[in-house]
Structure formats: structure tokens, C-alpha cells
PDB file of N, CA and C in Angstrom:
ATOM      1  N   UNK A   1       0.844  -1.177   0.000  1.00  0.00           N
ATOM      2  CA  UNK A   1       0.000   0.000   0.000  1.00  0.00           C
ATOM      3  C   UNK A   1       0.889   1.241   0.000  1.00  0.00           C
ATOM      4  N   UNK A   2       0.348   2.373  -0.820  1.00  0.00           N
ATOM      5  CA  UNK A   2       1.540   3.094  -1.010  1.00  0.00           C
ATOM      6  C   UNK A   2       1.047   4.230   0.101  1.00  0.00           C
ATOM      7  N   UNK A   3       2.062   5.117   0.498  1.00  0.00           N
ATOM      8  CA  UNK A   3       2.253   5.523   1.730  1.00  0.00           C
ATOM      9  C   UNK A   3       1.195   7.135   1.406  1.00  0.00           C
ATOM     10  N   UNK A   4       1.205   7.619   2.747  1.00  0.00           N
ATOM     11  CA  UNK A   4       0.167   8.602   2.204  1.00  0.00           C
ATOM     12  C   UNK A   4       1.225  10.079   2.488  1.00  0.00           C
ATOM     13  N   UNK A   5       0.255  10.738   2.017  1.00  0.00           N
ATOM     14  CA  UNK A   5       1.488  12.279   1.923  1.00  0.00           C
ATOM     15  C   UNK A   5       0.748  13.216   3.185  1.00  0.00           C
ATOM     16  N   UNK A   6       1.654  12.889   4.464  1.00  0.00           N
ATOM     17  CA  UNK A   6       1.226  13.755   5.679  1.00  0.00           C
ATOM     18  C   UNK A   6       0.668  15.003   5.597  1.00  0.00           C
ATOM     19  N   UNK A   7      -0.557  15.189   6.225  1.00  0.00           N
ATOM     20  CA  UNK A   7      -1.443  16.472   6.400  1.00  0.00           C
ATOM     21  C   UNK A   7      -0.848  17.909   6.855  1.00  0.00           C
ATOM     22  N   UNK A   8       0.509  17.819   7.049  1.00  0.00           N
ATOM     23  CA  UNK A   8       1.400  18.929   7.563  1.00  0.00           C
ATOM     24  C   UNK A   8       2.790  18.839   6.797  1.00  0.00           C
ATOM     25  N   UNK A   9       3.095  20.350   5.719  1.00  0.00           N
ATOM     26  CA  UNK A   9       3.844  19.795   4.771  1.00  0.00           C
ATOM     27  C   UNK A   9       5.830  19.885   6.239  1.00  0.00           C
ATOM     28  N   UNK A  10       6.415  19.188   5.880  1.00  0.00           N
ATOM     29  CA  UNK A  10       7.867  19.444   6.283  1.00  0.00           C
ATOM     30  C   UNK A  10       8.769  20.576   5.923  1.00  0.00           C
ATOM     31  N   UNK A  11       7.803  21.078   4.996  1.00  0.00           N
ATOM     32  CA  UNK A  11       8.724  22.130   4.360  1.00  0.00           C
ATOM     33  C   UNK A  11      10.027  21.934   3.452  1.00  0.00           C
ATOM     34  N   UNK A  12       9.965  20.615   2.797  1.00  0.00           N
ATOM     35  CA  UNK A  12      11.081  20.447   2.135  1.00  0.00           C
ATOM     36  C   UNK A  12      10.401  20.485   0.833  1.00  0.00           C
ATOM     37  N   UNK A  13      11.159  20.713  -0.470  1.00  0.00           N
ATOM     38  CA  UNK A  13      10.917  20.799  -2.025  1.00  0.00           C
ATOM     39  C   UNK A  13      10.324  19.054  -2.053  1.00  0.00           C
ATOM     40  N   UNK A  14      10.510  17.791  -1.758  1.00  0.00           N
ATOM     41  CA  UNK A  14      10.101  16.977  -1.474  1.00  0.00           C
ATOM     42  C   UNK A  14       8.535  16.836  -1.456  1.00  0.00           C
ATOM     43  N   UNK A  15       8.339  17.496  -0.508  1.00  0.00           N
ATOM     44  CA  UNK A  15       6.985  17.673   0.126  1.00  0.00           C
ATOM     45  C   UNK A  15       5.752  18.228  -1.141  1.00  0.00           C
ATOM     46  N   UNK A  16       6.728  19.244  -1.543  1.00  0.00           N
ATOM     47  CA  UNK A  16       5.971  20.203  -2.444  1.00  0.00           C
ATOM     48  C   UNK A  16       5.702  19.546  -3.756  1.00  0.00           C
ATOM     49  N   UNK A  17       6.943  18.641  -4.126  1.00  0.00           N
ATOM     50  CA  UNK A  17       6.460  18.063  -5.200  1.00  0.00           C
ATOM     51  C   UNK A  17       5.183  16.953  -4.984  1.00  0.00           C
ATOM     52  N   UNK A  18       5.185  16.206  -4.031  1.00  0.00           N
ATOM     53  CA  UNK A  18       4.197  15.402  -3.608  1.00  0.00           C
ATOM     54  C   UNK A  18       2.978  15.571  -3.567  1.00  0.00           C
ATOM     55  N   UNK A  19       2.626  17.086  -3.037  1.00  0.00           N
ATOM     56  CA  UNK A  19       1.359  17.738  -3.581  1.00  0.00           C
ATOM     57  C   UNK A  19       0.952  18.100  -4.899  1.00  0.00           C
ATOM     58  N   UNK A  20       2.231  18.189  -5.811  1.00  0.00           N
ATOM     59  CA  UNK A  20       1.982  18.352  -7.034  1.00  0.00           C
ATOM     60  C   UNK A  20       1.522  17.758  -7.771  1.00  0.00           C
ATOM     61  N   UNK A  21       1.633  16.648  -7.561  1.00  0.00           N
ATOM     62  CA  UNK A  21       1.661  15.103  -7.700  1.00  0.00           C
ATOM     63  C   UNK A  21       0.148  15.203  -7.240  1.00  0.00           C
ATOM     64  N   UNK A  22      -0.235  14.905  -6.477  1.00  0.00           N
ATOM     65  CA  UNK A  22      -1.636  14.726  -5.313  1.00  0.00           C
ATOM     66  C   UNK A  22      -2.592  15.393  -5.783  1.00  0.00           C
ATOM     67  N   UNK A  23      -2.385  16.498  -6.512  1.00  0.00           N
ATOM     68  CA  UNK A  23      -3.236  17.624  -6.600  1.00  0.00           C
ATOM     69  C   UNK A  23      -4.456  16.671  -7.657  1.00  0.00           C
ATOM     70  N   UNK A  24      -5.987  17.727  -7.514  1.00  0.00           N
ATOM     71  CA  UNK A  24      -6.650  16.841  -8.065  1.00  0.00           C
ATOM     72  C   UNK A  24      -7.434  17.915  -8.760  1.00  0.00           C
ATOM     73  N   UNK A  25      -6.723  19.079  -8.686  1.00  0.00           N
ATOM     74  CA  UNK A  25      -7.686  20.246  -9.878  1.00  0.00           C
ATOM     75  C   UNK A  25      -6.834  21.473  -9.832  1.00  0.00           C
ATOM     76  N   UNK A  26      -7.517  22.518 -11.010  1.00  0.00           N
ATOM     77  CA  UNK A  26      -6.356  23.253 -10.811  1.00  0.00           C
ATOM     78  C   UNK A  26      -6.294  24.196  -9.602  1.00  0.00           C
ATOM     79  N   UNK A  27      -7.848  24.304  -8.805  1.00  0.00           N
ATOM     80  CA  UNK A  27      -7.035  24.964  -7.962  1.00  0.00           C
ATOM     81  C   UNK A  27      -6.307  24.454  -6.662  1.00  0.00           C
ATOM     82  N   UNK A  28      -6.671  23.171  -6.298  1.00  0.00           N
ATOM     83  CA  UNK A  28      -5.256  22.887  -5.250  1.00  0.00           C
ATOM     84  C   UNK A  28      -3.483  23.069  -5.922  1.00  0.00           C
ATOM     85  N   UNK A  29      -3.410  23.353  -7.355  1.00  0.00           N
ATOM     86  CA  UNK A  29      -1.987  23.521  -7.738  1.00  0.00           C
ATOM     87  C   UNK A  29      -1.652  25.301  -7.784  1.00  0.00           C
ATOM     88  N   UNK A  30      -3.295  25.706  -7.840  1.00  0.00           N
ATOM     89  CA  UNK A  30      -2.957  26.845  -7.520  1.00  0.00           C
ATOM     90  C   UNK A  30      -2.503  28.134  -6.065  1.00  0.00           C
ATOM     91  N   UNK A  31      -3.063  26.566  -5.694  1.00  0.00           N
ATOM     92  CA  UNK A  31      -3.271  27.444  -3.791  1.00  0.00           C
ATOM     93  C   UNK A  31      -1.610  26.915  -3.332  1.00  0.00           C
ATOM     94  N   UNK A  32      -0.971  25.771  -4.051  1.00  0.00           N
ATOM     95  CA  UNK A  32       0.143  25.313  -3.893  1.00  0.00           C
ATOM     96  C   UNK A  32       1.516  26.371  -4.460  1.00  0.00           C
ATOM     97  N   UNK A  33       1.318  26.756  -5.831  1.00  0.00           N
ATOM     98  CA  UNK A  33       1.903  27.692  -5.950  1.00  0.00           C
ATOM     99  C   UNK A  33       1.841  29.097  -5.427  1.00  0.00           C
ATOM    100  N   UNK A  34       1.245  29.439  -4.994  1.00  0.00           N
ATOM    101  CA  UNK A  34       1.196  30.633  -3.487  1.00  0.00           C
ATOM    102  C   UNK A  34       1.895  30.288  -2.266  1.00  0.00           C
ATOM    103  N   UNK A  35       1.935  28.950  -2.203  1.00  0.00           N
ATOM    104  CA  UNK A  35       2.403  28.582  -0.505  1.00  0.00           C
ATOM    105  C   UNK A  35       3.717  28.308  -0.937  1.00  0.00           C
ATOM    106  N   UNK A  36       4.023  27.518  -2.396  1.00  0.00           N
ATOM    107  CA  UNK A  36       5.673  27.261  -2.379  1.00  0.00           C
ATOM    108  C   UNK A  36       6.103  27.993  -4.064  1.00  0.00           C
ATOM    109  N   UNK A  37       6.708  29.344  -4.090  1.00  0.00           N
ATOM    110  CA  UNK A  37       7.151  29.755  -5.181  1.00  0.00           C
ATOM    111  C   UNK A  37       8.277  28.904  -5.912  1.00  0.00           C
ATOM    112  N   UNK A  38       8.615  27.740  -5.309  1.00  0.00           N
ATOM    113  CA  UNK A  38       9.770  27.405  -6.525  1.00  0.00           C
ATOM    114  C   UNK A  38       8.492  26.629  -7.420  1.00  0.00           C
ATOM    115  N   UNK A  39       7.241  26.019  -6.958  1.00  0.00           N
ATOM    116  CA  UNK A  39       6.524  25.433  -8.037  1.00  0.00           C
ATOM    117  C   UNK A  39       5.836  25.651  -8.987  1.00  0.00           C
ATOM    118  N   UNK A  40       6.017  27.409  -8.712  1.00  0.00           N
ATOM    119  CA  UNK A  40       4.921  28.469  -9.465  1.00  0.00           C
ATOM    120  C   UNK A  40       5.381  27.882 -11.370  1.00  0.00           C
ATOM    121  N   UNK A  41       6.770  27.927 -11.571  1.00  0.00           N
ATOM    122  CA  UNK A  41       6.344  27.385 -12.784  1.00  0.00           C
ATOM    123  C   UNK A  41       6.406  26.443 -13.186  1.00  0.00           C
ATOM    124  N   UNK A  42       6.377  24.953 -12.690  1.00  0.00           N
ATOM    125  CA  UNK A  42       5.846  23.870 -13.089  1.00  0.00           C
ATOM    126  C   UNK A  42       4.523  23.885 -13.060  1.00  0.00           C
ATOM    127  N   UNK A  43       3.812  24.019 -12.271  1.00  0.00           N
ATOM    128  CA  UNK A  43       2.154  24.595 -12.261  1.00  0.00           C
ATOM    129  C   UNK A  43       1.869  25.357 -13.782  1.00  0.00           C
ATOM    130  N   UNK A  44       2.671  26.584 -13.784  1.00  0.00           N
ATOM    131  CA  UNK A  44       2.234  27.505 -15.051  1.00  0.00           C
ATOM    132  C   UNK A  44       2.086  26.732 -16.069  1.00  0.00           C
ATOM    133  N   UNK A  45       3.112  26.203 -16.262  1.00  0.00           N
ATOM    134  CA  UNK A  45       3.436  25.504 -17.564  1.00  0.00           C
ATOM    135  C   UNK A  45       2.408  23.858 -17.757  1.00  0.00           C
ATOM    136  N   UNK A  46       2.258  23.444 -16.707  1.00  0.00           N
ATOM    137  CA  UNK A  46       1.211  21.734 -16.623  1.00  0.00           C
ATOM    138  C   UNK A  46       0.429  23.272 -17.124  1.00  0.00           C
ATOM    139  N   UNK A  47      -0.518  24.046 -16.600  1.00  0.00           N
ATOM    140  CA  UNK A  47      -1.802  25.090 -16.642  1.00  0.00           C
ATOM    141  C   UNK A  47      -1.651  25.072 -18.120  1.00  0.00           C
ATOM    142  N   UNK A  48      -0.741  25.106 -18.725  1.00  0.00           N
ATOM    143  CA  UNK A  48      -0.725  25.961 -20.047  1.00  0.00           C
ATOM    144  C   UNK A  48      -0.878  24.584 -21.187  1.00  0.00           C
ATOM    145  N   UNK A  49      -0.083  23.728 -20.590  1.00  0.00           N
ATOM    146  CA  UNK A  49       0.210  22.669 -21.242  1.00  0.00           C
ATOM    147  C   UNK A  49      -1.462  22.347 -21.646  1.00  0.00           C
ATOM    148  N   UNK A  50      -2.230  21.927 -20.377  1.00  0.00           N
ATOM    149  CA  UNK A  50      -3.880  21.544 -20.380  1.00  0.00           C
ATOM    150  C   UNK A  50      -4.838  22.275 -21.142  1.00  0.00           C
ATOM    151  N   UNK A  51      -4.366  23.373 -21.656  1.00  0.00           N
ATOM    152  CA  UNK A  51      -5.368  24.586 -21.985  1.00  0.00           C
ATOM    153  C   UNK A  51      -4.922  24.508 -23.685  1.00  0.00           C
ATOM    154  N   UNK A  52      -3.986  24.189 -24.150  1.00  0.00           N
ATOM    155  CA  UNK A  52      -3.404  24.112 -25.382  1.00  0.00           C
ATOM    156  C   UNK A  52      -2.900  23.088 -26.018  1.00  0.00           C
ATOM    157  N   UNK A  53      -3.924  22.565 -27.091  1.00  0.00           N
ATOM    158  CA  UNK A  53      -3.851  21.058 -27.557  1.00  0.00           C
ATOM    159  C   UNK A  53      -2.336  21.613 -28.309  1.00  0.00           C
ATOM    160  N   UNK A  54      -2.234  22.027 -29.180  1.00  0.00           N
ATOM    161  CA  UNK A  54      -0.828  22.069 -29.989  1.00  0.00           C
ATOM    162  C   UNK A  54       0.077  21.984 -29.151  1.00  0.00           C
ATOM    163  N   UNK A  55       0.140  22.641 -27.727  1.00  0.00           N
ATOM    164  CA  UNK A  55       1.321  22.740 -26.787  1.00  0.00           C
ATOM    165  C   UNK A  55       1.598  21.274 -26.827  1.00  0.00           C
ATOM    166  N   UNK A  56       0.290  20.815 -25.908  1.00  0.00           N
ATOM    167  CA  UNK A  56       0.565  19.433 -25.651  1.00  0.00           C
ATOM    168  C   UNK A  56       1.279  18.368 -26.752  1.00  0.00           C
ATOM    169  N   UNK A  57       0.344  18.458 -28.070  1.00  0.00           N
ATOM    170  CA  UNK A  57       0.986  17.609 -28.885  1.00  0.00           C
ATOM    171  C   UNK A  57       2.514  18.116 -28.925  1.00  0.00           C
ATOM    172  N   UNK A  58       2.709  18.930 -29.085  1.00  0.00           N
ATOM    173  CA  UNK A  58       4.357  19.357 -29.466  1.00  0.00           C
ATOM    174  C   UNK A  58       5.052  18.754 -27.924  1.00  0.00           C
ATOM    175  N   UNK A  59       4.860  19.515 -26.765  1.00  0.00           N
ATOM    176  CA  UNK A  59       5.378  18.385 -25.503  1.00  0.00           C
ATOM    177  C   UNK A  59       4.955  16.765 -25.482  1.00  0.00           C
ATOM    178  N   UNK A  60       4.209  16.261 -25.908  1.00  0.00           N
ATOM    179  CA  UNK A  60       4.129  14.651 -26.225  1.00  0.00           C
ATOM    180  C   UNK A  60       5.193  14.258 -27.027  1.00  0.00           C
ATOM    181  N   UNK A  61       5.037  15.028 -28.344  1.00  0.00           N
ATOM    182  CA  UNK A  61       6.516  14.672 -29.458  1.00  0.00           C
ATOM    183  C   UNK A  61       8.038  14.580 -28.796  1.00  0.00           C
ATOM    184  N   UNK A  62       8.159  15.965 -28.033  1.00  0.00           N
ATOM    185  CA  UNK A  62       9.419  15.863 -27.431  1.00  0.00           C
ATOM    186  C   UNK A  62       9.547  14.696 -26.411  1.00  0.00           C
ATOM    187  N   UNK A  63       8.797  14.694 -25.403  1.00  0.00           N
ATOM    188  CA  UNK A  63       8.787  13.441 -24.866  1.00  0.00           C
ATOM    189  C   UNK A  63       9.357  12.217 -25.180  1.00  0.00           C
ATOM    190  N   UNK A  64       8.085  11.827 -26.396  1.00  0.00           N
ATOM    191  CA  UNK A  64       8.626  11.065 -26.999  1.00  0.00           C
ATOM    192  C   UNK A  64      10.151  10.528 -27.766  1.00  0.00           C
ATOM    193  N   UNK A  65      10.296  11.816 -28.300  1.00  0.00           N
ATOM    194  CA  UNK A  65      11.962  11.800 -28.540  1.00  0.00           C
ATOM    195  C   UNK A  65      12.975  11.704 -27.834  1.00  0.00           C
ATOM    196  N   UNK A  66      12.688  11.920 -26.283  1.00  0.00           N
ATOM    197  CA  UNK A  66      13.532  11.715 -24.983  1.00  0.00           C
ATOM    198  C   UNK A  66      13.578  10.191 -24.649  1.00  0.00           C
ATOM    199  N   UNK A  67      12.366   9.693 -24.813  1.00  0.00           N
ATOM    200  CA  UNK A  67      12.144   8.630 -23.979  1.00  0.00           C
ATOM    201  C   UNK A  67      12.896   7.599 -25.565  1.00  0.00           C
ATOM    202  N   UNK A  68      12.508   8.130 -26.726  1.00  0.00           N
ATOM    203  CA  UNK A  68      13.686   7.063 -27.823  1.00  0.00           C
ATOM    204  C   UNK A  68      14.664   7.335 -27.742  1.00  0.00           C
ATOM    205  N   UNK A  69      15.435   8.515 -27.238  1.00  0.00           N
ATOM    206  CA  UNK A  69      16.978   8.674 -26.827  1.00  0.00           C
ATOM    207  C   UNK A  69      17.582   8.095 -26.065  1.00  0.00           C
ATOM    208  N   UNK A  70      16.984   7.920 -24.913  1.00  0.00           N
ATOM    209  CA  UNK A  70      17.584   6.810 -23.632  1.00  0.00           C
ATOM    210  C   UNK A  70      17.442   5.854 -23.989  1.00  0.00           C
ATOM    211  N   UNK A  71      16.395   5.381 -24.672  1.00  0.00           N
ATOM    212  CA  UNK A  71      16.261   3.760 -24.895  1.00  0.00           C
ATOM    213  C   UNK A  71      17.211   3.335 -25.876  1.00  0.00           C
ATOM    214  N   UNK A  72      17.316   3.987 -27.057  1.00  0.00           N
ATOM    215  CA  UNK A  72      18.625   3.612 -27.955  1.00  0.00           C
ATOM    216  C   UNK A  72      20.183   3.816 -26.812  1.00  0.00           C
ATOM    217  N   UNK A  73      19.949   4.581 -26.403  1.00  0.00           N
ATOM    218  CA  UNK A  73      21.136   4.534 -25.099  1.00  0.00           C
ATOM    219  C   UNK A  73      21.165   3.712 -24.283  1.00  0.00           C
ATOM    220  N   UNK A  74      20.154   3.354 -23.573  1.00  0.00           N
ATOM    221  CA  UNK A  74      20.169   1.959 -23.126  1.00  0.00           C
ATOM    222  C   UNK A  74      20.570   0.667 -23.356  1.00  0.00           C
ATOM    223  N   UNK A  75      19.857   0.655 -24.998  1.00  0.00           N
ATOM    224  CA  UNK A  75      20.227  -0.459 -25.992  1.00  0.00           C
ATOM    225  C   UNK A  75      22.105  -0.944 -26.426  1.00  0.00           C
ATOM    226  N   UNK A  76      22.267   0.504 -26.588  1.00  0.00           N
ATOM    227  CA  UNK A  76      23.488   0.643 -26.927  1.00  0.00           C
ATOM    228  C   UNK A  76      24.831   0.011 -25.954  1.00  0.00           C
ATOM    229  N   UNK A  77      24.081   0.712 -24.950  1.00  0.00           N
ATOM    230  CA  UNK A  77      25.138   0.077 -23.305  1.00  0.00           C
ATOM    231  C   UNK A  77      25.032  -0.923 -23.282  1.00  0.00           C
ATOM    232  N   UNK A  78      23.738  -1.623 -22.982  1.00  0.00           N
ATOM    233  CA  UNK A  78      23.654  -3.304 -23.215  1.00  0.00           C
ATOM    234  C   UNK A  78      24.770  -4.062 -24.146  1.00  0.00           C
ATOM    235  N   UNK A  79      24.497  -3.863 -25.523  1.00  0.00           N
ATOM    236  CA  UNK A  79      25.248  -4.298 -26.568  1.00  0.00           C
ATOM    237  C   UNK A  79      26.788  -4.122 -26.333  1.00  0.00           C
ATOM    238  N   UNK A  80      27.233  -3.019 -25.631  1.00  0.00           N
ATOM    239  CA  UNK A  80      28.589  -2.845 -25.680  1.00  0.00           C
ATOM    240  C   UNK A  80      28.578  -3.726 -24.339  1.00  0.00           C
ATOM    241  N   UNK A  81      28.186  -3.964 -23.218  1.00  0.00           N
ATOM    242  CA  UNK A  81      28.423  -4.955 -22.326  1.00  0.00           C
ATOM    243  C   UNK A  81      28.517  -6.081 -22.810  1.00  0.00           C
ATOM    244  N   UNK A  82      27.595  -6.291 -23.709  1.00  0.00           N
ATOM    245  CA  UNK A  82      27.396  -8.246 -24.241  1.00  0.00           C
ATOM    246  C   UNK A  82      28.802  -8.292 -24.909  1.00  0.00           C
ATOM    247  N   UNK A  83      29.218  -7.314 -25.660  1.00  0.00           N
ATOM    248  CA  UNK A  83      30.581  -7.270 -26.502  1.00  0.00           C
ATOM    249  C   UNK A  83      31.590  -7.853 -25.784  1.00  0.00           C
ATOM    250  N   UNK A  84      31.861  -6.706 -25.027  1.00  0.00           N
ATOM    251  CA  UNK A  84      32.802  -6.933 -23.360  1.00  0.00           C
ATOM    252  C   UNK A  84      32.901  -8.426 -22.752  1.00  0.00           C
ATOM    253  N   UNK A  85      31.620  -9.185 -22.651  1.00  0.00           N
ATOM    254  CA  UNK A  85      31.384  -9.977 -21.881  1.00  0.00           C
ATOM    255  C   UNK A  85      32.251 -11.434 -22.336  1.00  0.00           C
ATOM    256  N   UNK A  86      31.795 -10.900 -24.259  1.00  0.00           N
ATOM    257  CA  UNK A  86      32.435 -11.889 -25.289  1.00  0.00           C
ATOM    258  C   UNK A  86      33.399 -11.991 -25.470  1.00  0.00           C
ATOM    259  N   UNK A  87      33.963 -11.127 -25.179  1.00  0.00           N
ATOM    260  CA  UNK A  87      35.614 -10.822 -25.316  1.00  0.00           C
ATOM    261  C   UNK A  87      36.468 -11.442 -24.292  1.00  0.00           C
ATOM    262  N   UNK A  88      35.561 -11.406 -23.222  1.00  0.00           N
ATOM    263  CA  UNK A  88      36.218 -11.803 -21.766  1.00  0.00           C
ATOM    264  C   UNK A  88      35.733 -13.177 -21.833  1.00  0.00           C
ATOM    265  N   UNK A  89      35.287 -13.887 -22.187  1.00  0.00           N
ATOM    266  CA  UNK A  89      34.730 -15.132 -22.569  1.00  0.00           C
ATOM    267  C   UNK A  89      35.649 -16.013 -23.282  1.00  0.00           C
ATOM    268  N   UNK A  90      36.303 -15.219 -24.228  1.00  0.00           N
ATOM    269  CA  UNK A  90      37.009 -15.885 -24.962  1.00  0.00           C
ATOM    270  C   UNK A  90      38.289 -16.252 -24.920  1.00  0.00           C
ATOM    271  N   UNK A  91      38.610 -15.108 -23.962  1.00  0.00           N
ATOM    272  CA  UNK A  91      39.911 -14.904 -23.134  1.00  0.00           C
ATOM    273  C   UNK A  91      39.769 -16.063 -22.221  1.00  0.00           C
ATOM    274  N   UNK A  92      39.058 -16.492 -21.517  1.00  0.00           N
ATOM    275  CA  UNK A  92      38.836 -17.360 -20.074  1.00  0.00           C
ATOM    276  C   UNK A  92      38.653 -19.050 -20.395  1.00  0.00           C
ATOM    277  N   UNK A  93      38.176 -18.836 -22.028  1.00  0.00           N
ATOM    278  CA  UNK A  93      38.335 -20.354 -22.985  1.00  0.00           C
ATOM    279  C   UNK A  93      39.338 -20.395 -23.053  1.00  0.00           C
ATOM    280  N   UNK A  94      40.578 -19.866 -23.898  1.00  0.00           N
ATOM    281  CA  UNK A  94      41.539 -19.731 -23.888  1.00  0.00           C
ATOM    282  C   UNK A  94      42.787 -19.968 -22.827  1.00  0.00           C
ATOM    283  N   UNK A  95      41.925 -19.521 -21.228  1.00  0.00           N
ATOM    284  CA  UNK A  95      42.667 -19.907 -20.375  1.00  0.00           C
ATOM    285  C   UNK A  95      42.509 -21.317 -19.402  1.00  0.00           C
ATOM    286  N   UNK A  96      41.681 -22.295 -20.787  1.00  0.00           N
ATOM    287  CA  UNK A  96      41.004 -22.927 -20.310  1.00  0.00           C
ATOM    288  C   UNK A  96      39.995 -23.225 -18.706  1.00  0.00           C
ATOM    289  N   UNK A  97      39.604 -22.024 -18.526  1.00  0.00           N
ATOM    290  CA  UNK A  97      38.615 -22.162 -17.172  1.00  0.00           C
ATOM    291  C   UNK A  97      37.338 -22.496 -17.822  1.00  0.00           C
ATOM    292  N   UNK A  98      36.709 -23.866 -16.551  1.00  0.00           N
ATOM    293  CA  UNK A  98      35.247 -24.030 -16.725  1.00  0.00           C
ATOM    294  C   UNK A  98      34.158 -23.332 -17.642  1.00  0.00           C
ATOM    295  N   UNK A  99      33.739 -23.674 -18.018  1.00  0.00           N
ATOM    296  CA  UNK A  99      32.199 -23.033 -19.044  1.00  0.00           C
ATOM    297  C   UNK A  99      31.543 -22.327 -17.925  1.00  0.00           C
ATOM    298  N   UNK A 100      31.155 -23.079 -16.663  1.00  0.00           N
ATOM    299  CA  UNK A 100      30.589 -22.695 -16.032  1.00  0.00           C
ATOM    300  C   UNK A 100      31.030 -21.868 -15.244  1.00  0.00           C
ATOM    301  N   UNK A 101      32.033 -21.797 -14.688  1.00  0.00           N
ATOM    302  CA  UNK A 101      32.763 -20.477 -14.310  1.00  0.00           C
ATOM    303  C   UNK A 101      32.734 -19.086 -14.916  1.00  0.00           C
ATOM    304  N   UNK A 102      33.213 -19.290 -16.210  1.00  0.00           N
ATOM    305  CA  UNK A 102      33.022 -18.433 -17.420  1.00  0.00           C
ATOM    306  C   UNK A 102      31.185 -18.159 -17.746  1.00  0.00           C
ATOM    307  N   UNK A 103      30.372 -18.219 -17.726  1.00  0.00           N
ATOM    308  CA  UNK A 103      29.219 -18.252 -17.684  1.00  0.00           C
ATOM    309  C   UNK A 103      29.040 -17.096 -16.460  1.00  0.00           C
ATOM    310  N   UNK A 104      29.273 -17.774 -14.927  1.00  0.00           N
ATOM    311  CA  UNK A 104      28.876 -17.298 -14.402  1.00  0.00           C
ATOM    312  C   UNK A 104      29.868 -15.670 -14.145  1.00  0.00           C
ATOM    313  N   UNK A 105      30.986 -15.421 -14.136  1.00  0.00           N
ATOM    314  CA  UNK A 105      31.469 -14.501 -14.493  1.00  0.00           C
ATOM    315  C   UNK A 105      30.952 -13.198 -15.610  1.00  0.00           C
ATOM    316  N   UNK A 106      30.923 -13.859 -16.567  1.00  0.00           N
ATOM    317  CA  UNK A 106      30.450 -12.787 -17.778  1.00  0.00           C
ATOM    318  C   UNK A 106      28.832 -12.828 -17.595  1.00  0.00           C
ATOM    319  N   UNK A 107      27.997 -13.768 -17.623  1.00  0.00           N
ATOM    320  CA  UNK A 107      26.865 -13.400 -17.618  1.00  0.00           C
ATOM    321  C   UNK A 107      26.212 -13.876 -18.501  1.00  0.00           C
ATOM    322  N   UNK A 108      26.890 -14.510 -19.427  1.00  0.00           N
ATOM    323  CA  UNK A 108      26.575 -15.034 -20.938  1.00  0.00           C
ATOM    324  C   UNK A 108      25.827 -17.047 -20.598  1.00  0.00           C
ATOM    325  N   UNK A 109      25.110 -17.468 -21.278  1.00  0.00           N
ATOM    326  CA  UNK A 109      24.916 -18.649 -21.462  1.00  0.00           C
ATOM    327  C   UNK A 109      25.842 -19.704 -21.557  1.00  0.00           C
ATOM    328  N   UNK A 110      25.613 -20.876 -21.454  1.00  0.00           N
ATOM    329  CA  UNK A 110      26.262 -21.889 -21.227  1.00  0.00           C
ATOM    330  C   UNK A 110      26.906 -21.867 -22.803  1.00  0.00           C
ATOM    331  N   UNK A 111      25.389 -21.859 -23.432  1.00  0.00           N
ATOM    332  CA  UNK A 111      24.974 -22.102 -24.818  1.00  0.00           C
ATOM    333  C   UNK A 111      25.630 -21.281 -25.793  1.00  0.00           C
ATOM    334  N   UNK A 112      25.267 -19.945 -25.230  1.00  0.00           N
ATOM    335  CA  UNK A 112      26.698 -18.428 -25.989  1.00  0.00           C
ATOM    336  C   UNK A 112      28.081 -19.002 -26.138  1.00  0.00           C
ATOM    337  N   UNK A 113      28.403 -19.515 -24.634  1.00  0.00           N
ATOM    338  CA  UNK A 113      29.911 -19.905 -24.507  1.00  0.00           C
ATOM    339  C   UNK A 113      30.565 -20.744 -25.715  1.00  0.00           C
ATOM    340  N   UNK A 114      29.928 -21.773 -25.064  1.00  0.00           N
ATOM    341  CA  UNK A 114      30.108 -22.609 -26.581  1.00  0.00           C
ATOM    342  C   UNK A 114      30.020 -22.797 -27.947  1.00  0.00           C
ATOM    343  N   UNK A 115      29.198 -21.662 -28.252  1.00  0.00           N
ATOM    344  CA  UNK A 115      29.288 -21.201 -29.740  1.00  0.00           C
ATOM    345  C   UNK A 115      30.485 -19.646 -30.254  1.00  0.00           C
ATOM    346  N   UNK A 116      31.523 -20.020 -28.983  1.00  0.00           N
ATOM    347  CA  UNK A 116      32.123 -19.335 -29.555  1.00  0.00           C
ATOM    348  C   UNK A 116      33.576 -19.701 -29.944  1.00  0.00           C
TER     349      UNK A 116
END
């Protein structure tokens, strides 16, 4: 059960985002940005975002282009690990150590190992 956001804020940026989060119309984000000015413009901008379909579509697009940037970055790291892994794999055949040693070291399959 996920935890609830205490009825008395702590006063930390923490806190504030949590209500931001919580909020359930615009004016609890508005009564929020009065009580904590660093949120005044994340508020503005969600406000503006909601009120303006083109905004939005154009912030969805970018989004989107963020979230395919990391993931090809993601992808990418992966692949250069599996590389790494192969390399060190082949080295550890070579030094004749266990499959299974080698397996469990790199990370690679029994099945990888041996097809290499």
C-alpha cells in the first residue's frame, strides 16, 4: 500500500512536489503555488500545457523523442556490455577455465559460450 502524503507539509521541495503530484484540480496547484514559489512554474506551464492542444501535442513529441533517446542509449550500453562480456569469454576459454565459471562470471549462457 503506497504511503500517504502527511497532512502537515515538512517544508522540504520533497513535500511540495508530492502535492503536485496529489493535486486533483487546478485549484489545489494553484493554492500550492502561493504557498511554495519554486513550483509556481511547473504549475504555469502543466496550466498551459492543459489549456493548449498544440502545446501538448508538441510536448508529447518531445517526450517522446527523450524517452527514444535513452532507450537507444540503453540499448546501446547493453550491446557494448554483451561485446565486453564476449571478449572476456574468450579470453577465459583460452585460459582454459570451466564453461561454467566463465558463464557465471560474464553473464553469458552456457549455450553463448560454446558457440564461440
Amino acid at each position: 500500500m503506497p504511503a500517504k502524503l502527511p497532512e502537515v507539509s515538512d517544508g522540504t521541495d520533497l513535500y511540495d512536489w508530492l502535492e503536485f503530484i496529489k493535486a486533483n484540480n487546478e485549484e489545489e496547484l494553484k493554492v500550492l503555488a502561493n504557498k511554495a514559489p519554486q513550483m509556481k512554474d511547473p504549475i504555469d506551464r502543466l496550466l498551459e500545457l492543459n489549456q493548449d492542444s498544440n502545446a501538448r501535442t508538441l510536448y508529447d513529441a518531445r517526450e517522446k523523442q527523450r524517452r527514444d533517446i535513452r532507450s537507444r542509449e540503453r540499448k546501446a550500453k547493453r550491446e557494448g556490455g554483451q561485446e565486453k562480456a564476449i571478449d572476456i569469454a574468450k579470453k577465459m576459454l583460452e585460459a582454459n577455465l570451466p564453461i561454467e565459471q566463465i558463464s557465471l562470471i560474464t553473464g553469458l549462457t552456457i549455450k553463448e559460450i560454446k558457440r564461440l
